[in-house]
N, C-alpha and C. Protein backbone atom coordinates (compact mmCIF):
# COMPACT_ATOMS: atom_id res chain seq x y z
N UNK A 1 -11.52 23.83 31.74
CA UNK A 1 -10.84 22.89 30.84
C UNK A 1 -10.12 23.67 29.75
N UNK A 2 -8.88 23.02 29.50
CA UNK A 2 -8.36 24.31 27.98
C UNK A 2 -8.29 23.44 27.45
N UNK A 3 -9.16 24.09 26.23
CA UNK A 3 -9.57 24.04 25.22
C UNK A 3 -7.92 23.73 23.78
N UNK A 4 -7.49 24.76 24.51
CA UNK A 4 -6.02 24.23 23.20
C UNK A 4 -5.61 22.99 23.63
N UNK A 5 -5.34 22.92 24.90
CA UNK A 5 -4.43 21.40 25.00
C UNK A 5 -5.64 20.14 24.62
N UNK A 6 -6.82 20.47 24.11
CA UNK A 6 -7.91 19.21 23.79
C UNK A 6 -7.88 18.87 22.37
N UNK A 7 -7.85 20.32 22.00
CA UNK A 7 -7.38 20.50 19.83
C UNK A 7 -6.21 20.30 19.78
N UNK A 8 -5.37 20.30 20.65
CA UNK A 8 -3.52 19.45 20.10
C UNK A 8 -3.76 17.85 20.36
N UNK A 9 -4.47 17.23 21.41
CA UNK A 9 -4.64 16.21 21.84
C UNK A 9 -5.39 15.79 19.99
N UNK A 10 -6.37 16.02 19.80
CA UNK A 10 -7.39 15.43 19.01
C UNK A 10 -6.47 15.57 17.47
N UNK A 11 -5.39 16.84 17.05
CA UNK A 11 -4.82 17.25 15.96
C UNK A 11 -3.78 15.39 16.03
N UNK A 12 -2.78 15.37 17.40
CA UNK A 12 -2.09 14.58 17.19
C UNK A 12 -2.64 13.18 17.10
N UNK A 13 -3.58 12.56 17.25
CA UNK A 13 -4.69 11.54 17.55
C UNK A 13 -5.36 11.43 15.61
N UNK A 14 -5.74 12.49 15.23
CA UNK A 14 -6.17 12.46 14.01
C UNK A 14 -4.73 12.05 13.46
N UNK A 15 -3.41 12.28 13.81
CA UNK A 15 -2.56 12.08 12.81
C UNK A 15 -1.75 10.70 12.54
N UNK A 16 -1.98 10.50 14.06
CA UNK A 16 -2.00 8.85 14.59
C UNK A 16 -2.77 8.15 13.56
N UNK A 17 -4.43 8.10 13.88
CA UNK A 17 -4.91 7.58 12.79
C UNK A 17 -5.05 7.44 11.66
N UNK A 18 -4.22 8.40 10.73
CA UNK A 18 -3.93 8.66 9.87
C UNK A 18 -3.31 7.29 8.95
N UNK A 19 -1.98 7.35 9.82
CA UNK A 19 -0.87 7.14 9.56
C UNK A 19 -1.14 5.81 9.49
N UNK A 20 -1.87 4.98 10.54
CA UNK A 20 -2.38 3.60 10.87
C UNK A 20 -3.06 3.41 9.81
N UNK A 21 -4.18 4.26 9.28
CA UNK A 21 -5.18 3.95 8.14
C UNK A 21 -4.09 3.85 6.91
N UNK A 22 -3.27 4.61 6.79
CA UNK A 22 -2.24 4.33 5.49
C UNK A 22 -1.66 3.25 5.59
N UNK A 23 -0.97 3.07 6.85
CA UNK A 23 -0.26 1.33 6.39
C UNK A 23 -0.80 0.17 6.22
N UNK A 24 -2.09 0.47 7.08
CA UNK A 24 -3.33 -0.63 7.05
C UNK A 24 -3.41 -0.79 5.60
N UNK A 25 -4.03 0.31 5.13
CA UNK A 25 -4.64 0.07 3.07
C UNK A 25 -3.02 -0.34 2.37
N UNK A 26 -1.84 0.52 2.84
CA UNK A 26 -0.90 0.02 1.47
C UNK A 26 -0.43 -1.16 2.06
N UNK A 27 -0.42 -1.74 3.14
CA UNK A 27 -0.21 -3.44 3.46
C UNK A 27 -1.21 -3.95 2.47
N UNK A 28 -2.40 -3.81 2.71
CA UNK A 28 -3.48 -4.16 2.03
C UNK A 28 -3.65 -4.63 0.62
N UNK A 29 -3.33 -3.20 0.07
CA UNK A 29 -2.84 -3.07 -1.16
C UNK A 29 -1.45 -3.65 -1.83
N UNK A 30 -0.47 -3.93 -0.81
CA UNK A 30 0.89 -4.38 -1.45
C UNK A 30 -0.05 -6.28 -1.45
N UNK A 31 -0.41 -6.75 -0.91
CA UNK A 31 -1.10 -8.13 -1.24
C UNK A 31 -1.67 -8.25 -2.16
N UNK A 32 -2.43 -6.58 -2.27
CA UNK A 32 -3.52 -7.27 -4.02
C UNK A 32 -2.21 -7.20 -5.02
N UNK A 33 -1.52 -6.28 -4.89
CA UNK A 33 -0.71 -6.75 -6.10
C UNK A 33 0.13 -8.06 -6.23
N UNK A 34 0.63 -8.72 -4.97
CA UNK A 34 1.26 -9.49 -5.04
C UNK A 34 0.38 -10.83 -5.54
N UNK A 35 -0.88 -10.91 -5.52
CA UNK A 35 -1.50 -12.26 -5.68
C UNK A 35 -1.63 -12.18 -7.24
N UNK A 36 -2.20 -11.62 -7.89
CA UNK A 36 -1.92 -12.12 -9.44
C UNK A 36 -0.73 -12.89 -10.02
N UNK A 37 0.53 -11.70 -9.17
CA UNK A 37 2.25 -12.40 -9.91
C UNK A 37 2.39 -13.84 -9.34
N UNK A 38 1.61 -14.12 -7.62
CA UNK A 38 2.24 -15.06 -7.32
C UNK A 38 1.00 -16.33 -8.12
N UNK A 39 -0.06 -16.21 -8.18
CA UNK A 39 -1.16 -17.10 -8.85
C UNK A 39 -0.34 -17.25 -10.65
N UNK A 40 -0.34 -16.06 -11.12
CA UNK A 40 0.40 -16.42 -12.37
C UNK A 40 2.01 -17.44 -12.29
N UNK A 41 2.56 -16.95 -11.48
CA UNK A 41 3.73 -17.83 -11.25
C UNK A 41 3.39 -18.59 -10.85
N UNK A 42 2.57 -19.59 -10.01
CA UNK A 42 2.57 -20.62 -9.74
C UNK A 42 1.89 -21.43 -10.41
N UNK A 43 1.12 -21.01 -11.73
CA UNK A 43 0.29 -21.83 -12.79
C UNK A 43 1.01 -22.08 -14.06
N UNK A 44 2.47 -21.45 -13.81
CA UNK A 44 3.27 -21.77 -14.76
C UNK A 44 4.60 -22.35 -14.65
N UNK A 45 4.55 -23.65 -15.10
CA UNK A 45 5.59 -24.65 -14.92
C UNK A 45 7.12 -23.99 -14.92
N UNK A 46 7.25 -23.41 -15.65
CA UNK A 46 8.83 -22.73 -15.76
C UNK A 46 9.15 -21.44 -14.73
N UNK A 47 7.79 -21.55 -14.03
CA UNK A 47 8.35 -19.92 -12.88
C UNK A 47 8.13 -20.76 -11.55
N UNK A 48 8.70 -20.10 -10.44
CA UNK A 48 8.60 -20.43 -8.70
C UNK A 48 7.03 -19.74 -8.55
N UNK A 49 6.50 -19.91 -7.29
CA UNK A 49 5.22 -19.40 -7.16
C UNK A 49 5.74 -17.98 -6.66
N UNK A 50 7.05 -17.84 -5.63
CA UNK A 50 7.58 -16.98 -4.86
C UNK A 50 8.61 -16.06 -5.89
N UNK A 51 8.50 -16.26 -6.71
CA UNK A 51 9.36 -14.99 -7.37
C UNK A 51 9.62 -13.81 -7.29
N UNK A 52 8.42 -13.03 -6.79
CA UNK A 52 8.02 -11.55 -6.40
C UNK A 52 8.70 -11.27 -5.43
N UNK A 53 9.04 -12.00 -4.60
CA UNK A 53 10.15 -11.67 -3.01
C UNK A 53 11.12 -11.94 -3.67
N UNK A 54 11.74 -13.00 -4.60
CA UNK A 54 13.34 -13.29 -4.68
C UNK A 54 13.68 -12.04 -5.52
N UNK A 55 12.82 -11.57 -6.67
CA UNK A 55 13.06 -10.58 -7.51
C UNK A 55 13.33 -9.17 -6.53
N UNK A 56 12.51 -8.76 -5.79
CA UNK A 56 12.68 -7.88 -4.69
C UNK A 56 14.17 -7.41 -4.19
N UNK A 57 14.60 -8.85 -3.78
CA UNK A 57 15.58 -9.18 -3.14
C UNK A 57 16.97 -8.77 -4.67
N UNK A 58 16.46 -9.50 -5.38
CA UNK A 58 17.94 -9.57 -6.30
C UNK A 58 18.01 -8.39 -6.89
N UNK A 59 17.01 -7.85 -7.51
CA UNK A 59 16.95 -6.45 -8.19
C UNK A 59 17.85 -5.42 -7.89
N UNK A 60 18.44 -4.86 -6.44
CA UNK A 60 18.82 -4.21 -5.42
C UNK A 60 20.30 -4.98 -5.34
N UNK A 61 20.08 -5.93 -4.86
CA UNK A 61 21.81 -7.11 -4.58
C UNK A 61 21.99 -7.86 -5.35
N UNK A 62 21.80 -8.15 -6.53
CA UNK A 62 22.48 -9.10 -7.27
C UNK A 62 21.36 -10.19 -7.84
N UNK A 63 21.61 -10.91 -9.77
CA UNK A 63 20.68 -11.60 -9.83
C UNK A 63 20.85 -12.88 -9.52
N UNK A 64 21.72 -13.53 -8.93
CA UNK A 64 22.01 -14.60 -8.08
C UNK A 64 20.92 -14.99 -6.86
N UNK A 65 20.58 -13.93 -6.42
CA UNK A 65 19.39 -14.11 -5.88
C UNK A 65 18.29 -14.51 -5.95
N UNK A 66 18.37 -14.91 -7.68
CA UNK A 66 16.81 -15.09 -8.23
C UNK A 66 16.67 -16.18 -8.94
N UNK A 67 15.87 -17.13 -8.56
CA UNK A 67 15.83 -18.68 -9.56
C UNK A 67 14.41 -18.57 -10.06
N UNK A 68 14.31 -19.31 -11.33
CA UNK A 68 13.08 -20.11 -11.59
C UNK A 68 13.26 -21.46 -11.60
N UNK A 69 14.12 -22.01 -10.68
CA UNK A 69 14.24 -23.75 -10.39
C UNK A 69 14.41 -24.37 -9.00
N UNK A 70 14.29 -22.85 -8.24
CA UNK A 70 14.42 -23.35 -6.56
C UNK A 70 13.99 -22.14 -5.87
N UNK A 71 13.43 -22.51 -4.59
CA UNK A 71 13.22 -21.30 -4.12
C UNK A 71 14.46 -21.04 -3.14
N UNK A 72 14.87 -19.79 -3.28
CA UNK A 72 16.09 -18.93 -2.34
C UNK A 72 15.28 -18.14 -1.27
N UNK A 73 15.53 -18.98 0.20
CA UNK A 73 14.54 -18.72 1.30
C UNK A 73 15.48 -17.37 1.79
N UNK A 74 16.46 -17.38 2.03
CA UNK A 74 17.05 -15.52 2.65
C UNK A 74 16.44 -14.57 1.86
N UNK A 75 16.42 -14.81 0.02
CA UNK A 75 15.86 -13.86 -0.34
C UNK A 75 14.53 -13.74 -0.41
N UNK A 76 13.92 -14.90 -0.62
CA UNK A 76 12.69 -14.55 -0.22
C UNK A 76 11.76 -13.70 1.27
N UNK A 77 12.80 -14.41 2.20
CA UNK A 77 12.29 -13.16 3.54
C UNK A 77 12.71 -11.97 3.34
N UNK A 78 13.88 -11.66 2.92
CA UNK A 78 14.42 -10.30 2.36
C UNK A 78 13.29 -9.35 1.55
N UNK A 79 13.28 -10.06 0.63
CA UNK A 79 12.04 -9.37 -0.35
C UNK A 79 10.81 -9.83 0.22
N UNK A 80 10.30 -9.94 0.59
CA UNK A 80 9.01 -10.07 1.51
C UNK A 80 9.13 -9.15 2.48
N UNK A 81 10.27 -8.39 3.48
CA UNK A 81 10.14 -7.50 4.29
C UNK A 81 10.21 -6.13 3.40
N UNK A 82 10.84 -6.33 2.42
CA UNK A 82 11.35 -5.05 1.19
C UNK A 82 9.80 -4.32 0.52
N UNK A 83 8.99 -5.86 -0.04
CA UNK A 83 7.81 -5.49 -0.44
C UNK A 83 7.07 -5.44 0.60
N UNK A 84 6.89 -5.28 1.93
CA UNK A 84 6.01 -4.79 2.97
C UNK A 84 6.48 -3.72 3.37
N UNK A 85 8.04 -2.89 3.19
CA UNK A 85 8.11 -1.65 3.36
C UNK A 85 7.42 -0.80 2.35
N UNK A 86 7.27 -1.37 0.75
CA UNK A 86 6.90 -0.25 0.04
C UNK A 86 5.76 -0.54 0.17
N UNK A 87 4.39 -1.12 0.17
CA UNK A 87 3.10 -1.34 0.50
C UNK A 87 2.92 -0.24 1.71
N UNK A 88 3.62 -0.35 2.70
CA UNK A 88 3.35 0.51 3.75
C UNK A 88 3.90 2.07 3.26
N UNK A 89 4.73 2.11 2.72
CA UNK A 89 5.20 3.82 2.12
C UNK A 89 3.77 4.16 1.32
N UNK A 90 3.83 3.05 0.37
CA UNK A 90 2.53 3.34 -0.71
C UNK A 90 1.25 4.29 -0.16
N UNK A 91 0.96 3.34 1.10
CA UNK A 91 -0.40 3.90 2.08
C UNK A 91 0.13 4.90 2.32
N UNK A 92 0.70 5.53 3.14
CA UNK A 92 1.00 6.54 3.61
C UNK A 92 1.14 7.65 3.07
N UNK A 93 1.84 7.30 1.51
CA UNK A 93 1.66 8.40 0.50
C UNK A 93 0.28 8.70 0.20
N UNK A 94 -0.25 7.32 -0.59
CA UNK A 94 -1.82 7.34 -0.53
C UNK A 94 -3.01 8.50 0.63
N UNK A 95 -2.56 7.76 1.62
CA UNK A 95 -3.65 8.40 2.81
C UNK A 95 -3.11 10.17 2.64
N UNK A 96 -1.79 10.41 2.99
CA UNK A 96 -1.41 11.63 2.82
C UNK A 96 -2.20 12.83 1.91
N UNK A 97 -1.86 11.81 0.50
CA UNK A 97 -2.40 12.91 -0.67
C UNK A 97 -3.77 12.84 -0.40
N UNK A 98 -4.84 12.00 0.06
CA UNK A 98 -5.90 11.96 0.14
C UNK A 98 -6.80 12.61 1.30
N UNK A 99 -6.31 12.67 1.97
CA UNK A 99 -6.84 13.52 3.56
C UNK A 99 -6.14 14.85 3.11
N UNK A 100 -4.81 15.10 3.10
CA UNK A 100 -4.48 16.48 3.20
C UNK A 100 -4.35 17.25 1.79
N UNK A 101 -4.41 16.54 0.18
CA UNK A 101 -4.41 17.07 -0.60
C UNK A 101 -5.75 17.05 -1.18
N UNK A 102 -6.09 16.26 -1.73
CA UNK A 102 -7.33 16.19 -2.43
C UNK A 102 -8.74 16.07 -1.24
N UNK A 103 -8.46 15.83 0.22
CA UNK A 103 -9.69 15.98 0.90
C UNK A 103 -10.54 14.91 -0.07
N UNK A 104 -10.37 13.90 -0.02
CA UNK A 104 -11.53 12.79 -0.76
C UNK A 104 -12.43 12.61 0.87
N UNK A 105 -13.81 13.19 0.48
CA UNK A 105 -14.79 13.12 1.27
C UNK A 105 -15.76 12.02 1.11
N UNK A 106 -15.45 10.60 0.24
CA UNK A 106 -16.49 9.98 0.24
C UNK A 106 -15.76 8.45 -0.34
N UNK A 107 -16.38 7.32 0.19
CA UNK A 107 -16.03 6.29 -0.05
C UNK A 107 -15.61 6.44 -2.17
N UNK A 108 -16.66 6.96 -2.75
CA UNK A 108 -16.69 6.91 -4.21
C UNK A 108 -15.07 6.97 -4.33
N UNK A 109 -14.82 8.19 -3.72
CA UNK A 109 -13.94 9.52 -4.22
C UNK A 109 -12.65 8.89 -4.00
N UNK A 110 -12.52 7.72 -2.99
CA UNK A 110 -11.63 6.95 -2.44
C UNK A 110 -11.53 6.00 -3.17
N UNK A 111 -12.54 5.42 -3.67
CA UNK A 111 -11.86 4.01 -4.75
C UNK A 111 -11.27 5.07 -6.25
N UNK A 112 -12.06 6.08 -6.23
CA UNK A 112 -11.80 6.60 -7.79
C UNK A 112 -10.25 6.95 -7.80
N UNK A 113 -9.75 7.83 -6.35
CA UNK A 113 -8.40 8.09 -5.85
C UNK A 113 -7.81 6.83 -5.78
N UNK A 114 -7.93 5.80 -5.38
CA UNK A 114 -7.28 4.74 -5.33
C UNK A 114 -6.60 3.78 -6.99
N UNK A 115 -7.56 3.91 -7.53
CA UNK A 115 -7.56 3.89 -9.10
C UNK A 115 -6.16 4.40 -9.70
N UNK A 116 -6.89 5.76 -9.62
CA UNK A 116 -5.82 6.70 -9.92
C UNK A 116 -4.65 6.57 -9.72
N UNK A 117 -4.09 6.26 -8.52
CA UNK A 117 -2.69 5.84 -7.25
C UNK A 117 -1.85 4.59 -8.04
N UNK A 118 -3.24 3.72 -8.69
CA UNK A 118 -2.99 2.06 -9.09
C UNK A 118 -1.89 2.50 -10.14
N UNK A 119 -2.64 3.45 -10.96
CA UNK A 119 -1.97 4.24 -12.11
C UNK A 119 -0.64 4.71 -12.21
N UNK A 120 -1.04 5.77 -11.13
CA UNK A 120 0.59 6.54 -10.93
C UNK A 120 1.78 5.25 -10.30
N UNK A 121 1.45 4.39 -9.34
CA UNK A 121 2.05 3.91 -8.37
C UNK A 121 2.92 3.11 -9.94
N UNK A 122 2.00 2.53 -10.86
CA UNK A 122 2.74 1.43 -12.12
C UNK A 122 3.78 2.45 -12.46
N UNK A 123 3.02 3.59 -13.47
CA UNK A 123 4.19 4.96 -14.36
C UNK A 123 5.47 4.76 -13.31
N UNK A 124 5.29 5.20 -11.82
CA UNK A 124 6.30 5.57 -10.92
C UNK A 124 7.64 4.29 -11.22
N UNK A 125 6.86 3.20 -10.46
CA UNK A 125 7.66 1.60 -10.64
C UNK A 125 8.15 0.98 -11.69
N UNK A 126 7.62 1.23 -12.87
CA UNK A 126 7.67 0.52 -14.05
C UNK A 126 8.52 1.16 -14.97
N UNK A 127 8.48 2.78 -15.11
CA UNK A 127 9.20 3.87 -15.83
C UNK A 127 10.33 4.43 -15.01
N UNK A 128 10.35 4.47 -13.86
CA UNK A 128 11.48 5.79 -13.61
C UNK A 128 11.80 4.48 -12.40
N UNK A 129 11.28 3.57 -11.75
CA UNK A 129 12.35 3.08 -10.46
C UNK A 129 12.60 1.97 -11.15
N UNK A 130 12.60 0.83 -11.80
CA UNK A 130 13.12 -0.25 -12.29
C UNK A 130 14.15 0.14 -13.18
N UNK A 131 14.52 1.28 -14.05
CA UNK A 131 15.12 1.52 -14.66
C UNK A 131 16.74 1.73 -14.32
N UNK A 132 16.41 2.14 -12.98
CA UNK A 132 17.79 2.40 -12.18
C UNK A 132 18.78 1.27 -11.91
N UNK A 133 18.36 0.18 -11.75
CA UNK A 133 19.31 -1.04 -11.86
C UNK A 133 19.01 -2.21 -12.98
N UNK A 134 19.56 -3.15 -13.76
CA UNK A 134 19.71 -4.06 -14.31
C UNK A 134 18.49 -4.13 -15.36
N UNK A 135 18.03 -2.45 -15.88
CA UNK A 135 16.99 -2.30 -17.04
C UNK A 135 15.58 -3.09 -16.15
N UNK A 136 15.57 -3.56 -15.05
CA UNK A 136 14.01 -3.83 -14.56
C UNK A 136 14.29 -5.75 -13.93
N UNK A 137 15.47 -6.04 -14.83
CA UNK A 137 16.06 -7.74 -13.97
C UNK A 137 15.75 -7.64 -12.73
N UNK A 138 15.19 -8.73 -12.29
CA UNK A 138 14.27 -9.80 -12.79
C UNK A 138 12.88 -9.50 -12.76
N UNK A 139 12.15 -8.18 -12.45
CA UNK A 139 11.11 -8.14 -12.32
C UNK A 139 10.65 -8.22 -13.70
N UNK A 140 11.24 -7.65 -14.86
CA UNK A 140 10.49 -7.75 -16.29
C UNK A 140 11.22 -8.14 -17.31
N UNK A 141 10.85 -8.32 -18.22
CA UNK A 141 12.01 -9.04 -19.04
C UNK A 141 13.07 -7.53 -19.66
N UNK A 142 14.22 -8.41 -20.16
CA UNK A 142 15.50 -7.25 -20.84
C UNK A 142 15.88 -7.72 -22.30
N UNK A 143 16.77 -6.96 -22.70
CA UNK A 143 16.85 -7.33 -23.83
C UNK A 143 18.09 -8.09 -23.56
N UNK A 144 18.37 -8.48 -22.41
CA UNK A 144 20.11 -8.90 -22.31
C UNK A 144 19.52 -10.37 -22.05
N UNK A 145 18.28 -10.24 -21.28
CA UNK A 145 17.95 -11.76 -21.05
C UNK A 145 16.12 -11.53 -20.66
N UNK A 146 15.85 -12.06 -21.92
CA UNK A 146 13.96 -11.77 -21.83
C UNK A 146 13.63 -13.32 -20.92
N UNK A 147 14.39 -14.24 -21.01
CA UNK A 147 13.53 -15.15 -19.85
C UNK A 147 13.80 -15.11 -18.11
N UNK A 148 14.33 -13.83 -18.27
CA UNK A 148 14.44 -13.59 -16.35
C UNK A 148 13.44 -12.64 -16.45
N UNK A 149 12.08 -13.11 -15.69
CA UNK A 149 11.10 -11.90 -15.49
C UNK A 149 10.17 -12.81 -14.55
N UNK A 150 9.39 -12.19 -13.70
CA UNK A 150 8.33 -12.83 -12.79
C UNK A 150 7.15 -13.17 -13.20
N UNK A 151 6.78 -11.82 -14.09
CA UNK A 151 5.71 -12.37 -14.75
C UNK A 151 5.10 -10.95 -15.75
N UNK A 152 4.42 -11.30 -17.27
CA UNK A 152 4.39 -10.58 -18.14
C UNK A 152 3.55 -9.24 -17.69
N UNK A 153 4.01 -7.92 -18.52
CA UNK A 153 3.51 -6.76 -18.25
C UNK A 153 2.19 -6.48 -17.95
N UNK A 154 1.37 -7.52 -18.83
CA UNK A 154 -0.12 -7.65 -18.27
C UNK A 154 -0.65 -8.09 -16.73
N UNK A 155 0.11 -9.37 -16.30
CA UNK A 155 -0.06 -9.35 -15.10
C UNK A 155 0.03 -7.90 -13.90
N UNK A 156 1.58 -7.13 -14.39
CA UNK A 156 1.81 -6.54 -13.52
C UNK A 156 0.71 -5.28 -13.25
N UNK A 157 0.12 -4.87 -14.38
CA UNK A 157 -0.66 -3.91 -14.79
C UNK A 157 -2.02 -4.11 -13.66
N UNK A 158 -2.13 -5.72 -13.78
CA UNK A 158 -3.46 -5.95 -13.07
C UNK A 158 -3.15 -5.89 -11.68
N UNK A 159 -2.23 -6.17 -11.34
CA UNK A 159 -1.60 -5.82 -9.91
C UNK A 159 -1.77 -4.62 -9.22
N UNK A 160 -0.92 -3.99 -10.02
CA UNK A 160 -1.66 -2.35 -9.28
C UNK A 160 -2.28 -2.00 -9.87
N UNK A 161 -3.08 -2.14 -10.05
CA UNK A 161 -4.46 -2.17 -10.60
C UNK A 161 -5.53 -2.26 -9.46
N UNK A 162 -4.96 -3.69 -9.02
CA UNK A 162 -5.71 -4.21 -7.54
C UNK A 162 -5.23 -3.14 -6.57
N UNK A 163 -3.57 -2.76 -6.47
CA UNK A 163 -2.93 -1.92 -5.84
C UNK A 163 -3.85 -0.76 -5.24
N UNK A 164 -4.22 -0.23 -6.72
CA UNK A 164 -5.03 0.68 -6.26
C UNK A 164 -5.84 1.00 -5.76
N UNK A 165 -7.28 0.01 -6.50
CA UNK A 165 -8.31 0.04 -5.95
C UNK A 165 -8.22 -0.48 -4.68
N UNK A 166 -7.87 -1.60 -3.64
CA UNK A 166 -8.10 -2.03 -2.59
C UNK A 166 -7.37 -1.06 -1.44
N UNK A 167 -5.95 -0.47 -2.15
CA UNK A 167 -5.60 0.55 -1.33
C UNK A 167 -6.50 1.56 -0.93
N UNK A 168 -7.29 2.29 -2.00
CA UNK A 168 -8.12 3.22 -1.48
C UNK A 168 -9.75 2.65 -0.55
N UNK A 169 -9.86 1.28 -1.15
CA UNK A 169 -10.95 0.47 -0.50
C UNK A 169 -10.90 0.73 0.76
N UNK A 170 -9.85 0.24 1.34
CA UNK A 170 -9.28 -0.13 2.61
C UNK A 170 -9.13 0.75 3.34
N UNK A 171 -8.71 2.21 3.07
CA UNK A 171 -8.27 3.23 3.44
C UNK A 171 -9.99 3.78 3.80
N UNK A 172 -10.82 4.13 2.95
CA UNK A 172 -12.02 4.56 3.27
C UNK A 172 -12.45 4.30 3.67
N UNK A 173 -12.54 2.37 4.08
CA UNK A 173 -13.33 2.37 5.40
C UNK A 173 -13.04 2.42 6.83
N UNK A 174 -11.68 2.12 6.64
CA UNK A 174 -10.44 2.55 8.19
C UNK A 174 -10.69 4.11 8.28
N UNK A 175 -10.78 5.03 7.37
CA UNK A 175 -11.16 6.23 7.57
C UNK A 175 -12.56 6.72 8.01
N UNK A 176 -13.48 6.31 7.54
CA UNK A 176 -14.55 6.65 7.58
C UNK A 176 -15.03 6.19 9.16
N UNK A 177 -15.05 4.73 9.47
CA UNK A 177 -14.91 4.10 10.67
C UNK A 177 -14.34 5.32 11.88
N UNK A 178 -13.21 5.44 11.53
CA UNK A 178 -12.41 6.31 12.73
C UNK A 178 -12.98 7.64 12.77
N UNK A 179 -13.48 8.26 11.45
CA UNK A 179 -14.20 9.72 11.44
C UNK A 179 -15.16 9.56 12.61
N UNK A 180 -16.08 8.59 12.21
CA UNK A 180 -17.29 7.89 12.92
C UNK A 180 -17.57 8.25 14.19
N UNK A 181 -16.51 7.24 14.86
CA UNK A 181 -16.26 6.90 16.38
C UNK A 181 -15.66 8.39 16.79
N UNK A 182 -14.68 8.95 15.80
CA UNK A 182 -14.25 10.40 16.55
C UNK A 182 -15.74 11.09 16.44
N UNK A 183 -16.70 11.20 16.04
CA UNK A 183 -17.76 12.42 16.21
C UNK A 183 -18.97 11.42 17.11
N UNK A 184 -18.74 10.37 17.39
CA UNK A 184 -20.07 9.75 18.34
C UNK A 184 -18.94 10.08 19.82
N UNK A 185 -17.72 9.95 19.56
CA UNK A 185 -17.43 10.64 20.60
C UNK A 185 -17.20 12.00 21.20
N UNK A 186 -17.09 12.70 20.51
CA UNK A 186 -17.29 14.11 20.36
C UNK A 186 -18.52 14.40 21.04
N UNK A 187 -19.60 13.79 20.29
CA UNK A 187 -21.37 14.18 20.63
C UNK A 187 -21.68 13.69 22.39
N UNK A 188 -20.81 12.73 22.57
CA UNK A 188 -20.89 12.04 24.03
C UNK A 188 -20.26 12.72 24.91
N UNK A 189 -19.10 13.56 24.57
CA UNK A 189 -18.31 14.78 25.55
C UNK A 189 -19.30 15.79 25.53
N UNK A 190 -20.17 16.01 24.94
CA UNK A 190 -20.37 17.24 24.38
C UNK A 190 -21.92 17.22 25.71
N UNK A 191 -22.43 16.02 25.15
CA UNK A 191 -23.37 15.73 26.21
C UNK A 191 -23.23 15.76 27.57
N UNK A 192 -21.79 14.99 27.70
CA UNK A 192 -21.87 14.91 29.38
C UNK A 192 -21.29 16.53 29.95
N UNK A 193 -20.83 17.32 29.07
CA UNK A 193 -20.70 18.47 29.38
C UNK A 193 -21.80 19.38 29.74
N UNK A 194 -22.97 19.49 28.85
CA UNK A 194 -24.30 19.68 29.14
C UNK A 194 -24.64 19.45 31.05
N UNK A 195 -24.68 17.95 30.92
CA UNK A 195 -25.07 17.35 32.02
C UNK A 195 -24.35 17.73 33.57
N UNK A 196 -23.16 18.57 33.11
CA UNK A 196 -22.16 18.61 34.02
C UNK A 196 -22.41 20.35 34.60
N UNK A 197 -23.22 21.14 33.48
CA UNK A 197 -23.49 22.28 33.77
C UNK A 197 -25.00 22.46 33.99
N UNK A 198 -26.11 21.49 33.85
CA UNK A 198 -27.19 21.30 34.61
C UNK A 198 -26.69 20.96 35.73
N UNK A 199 -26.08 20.47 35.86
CA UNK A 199 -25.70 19.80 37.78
C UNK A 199 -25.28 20.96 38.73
N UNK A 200 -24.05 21.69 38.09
CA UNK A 200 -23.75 22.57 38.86
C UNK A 200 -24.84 23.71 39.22
């Protein structure tokens, strides 16, 4: 049996799962953030419940895209596929830095990393990428127009907040799970190999 073509098999297989465990947690994670904005928006008479997709949507193309008196269904699927691309980048960055940089070896180490992520992921979004078009319209308020916003800085905070923690939640046990099954299977090759050289 060669042995290299079994460690390229298992290298590309670990990377597979990888990649799956990242989009799994930042899907995951793009929901925890989205449920505060959409629960806050929808407990408040003057916002849509769906704002978080139209804002998505208009931020990028235009604020025509964005009501608090109707819902705009193109943009809302628009920004709903927009915010499931970055949820899924999120993981992937996530899982990345966490398996190949920091090696987080333990569920703890994974919510504490996830935390952390909740952190950076806000600084990243909130400071340096909203800034690039229309001062943060419509996701936060402006000084050109403070009543176009989805919902106040506190909400968003708690968002990735959730971001974080459930991202790394999610991730550690899709990880840990797959570690799992890769070494009960490992121990089961390993056995019938035994068994295969008693026989002969």
């Amino acid at each position: 049996m060669d042995t290299r073509l079994g460690s390229d098999a298992e290298l590309d297989s670990g990377w597979r799962q990888l990649v799956a465990d990242g989009i799994v947690a930042g899907l995951a994670g793009a929901v925890a953030l989205a449920v505060p904005l959409v629960v806050w928006d929808w407990a408040h008479a003057a916002h849509r419940a769906l704002e978080l997709p139209m804002a998505a949507t208009a931020w990028p193309f235009g604020l025509e895209h964005f009501s608090h008196e109707q819902n705009l269904w193109w943009p809302i699927v628009i920004g709903a596929a927009l915010l499931t691309l970055y949820g899924a980048v999120s993981g992937l960055a996530f899982a990345g830095l966490a398996d190949r940089v920091f090696a987080l070896e333990s569920p703890v180490s994974s919510l504490v990393g996830g935390a952390a992520w909740g952190f950076v992921s806000f600084m990243l979004f909130w400071y340096m990428l909203l800034p690039i078009a229309r001062e943060g319209a419509p996701f936060r308020a402006t000084a050109a127009d403070p009543t176009l916003f989805v919902a106040p800085n506190w909400v968003w905070i708690l968002g990735f907040t959730l971001l974080g923690l459930v991202t790394g939640g999610v991730y550690a046990a899709l990880h840990w799970t797959s570690l799992a099954e890769r070494e009960t299977r490992s121990k089961n090759e390993d056995e019938f190999g035994r068994k295969l050289q008693h026989a002969a």
